[in-house]
Each structure stands twice: as C-alpha cells, then as structure tokens.
C-alpha atoms as a PDB file:
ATOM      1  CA  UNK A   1       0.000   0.000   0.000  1.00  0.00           C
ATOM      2  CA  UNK A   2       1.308   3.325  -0.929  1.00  0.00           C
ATOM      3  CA  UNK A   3       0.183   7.067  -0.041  1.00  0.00           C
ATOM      4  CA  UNK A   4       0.423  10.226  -1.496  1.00  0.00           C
ATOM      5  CA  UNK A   5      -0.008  13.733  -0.274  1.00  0.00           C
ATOM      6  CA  UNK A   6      -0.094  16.613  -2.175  1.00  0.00           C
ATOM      7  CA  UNK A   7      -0.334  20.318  -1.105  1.00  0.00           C
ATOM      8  CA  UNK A   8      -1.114  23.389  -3.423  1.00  0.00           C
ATOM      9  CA  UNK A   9      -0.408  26.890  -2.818  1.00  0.00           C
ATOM     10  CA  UNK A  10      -3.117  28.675  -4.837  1.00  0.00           C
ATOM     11  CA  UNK A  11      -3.720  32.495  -5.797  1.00  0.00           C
ATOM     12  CA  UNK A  12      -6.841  33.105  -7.155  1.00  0.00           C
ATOM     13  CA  UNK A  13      -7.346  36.050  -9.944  1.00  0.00           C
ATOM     14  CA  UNK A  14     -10.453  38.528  -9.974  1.00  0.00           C
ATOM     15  CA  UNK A  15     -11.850  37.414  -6.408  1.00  0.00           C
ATOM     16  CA  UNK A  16     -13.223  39.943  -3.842  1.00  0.00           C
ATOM     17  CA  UNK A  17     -15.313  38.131  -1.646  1.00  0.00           C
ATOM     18  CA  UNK A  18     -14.599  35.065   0.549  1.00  0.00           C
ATOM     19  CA  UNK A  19     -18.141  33.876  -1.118  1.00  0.00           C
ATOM     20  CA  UNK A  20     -16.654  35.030  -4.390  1.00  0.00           C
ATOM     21  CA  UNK A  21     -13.837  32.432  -3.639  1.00  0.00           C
ATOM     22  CA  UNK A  22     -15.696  29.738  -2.456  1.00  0.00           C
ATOM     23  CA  UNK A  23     -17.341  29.868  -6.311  1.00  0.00           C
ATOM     24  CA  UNK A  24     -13.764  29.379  -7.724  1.00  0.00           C
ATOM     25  CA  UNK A  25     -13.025  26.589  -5.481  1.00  0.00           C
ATOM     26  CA  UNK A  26     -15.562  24.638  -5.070  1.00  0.00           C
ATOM     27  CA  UNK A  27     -15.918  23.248  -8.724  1.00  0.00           C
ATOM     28  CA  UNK A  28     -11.764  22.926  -8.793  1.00  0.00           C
ATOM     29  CA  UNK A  29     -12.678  20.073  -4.897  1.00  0.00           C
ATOM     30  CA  UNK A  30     -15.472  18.469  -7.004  1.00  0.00           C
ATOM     31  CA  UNK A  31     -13.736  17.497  -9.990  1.00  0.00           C
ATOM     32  CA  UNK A  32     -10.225  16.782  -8.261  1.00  0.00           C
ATOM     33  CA  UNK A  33     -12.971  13.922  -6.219  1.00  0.00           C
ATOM     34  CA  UNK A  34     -13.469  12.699  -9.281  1.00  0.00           C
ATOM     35  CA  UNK A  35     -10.506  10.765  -9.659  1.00  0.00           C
ATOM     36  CA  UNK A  36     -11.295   9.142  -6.624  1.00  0.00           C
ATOM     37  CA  UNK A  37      -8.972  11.144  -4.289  1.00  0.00           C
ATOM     38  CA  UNK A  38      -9.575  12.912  -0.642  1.00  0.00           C
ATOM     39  CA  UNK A  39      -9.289  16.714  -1.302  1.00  0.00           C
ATOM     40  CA  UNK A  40     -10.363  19.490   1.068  1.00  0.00           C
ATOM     41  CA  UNK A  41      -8.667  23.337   1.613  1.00  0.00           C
ATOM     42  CA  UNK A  42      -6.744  23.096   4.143  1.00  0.00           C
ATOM     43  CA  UNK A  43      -5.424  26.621   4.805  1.00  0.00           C
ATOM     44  CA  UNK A  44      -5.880  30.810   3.948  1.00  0.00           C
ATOM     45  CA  UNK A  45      -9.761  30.420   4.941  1.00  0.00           C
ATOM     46  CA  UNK A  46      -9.767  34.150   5.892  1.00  0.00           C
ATOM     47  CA  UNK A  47      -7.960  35.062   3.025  1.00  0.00           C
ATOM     48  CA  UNK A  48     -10.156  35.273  -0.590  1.00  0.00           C
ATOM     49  CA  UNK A  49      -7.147  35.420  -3.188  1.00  0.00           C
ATOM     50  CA  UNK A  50      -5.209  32.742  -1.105  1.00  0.00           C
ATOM     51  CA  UNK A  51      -6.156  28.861  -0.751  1.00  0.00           C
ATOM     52  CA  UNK A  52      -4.436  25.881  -0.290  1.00  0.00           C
ATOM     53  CA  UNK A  53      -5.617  22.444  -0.801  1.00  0.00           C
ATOM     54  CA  UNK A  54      -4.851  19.417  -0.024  1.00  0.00           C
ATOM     55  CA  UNK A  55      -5.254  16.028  -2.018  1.00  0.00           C
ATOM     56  CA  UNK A  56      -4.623  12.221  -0.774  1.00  0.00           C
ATOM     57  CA  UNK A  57      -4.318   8.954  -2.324  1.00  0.00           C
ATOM     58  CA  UNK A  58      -4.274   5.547  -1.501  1.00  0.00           C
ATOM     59  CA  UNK A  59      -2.956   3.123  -3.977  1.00  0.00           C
ATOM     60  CA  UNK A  60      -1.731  -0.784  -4.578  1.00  0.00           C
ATOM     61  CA  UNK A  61       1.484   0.372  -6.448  1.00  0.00           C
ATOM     62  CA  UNK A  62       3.777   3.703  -6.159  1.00  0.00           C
ATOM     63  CA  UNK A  63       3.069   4.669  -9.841  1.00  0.00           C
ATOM     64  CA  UNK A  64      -0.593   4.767  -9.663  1.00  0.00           C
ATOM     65  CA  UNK A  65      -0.060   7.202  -6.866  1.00  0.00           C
ATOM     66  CA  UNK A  66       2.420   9.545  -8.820  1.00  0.00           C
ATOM     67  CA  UNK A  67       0.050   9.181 -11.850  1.00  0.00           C
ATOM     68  CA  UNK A  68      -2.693  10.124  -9.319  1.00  0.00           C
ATOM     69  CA  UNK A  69      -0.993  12.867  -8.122  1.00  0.00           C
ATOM     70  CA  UNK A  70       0.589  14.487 -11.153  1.00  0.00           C
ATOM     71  CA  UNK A  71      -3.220  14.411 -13.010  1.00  0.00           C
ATOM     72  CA  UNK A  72      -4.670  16.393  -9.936  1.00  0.00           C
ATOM     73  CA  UNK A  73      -1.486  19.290 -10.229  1.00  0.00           C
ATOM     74  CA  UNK A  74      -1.906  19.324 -14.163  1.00  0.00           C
ATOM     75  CA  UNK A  75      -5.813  19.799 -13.438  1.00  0.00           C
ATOM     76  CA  UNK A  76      -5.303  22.366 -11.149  1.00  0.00           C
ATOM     77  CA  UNK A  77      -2.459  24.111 -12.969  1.00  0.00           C
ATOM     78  CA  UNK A  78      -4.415  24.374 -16.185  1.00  0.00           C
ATOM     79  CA  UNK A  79      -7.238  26.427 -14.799  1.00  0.00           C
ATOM     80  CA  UNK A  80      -7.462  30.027 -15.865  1.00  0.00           C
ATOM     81  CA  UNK A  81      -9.082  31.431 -12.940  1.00  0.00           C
ATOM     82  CA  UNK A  82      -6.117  29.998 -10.669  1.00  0.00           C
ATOM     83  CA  UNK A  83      -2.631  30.522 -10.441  1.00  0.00           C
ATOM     84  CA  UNK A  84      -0.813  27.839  -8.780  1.00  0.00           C
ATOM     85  CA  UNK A  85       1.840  29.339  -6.645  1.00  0.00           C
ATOM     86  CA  UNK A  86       4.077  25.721  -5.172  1.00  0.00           C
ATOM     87  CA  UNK A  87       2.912  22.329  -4.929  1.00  0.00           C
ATOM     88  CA  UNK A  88       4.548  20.284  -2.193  1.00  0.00           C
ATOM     89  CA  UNK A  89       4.602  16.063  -2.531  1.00  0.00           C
ATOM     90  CA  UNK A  90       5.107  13.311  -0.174  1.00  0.00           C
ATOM     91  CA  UNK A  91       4.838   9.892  -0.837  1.00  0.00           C
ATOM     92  CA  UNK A  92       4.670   6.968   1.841  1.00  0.00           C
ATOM     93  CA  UNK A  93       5.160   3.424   0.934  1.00  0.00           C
ATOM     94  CA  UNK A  94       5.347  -0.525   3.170  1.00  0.00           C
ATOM     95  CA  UNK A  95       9.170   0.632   4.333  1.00  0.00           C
ATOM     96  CA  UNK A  96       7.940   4.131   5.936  1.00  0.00           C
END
C-alpha cells in the first residue's frame, strides 16, 4: 500500500469576496474527487485570493499514486481562474 499527499499553494485572480472564492473553489474540490482522491482546503480560509488544498491517495502500487498525483497538479495548474503558486509532494510506501 502506498500514499500520497499533495499540497497546493493557490492564488486566485479577480476574487473579492470570501463567497466570491468559495465559487472558484468549489468546482476545482469536485472534480479533483473525481478521480477518486480525498481533497479538502486546508489553509488561507480568511484570506479570498489565497487557498491551499490538499489532495490524498491511496494506492496498490507507487506509480498509480504519482500518476494520481501528477493528473490532480496538471488539473489544477491548467485552470485560468487559478494561479498555482508551489505544490509540495510526499509519498509513503510498506518501508515508511
């Protein structure tokens, strides 16, 4: 069993509202769950041009995580309305 973490550092473009940023973020949580991940924002709540969120994966085999992983920062990377500051990885495996 392996596990993977990831952790993005988001700033989000024309937002002036925290309801404003919920909007933005809300769609981005809902179609990261799609590929079958555990994905909430996990920090800058009180900010509304600042989020981070945080994914998770559980997986038989350490490439299905990466593969996991990498397909969740691409998503997130490629969104217009979102610049994505830093991602930070960590990946746990049977030795850890």
């Amino acid at each position: 069993m392996y596990l993977g973490a990831l952790e993005l550092d988001i700033l989000l473009g024309d937002v002036h509202s925290l309801k404003e940023k919920r909007s933005h973020i809300r769609p981005v949580l809902a179609e990261l769950r799609r590929f079958g991940v555990s994905v909430a924002e996990t920090g800058e709540h009180d900010l509304y041009r600042r989020s981070t969120l945080a994914v998770a994966v559980v997986a038989p085999d350490f490439e299905h995580v990466r593969d996991i992983l990498d397909t969740c920062e691409r998503l997130v990377a490629q969104r217009p309305e979102l610049d994505l500051l830093s991602t930070r990885r960590r990946l746990f495996g049977p030795e850890d």
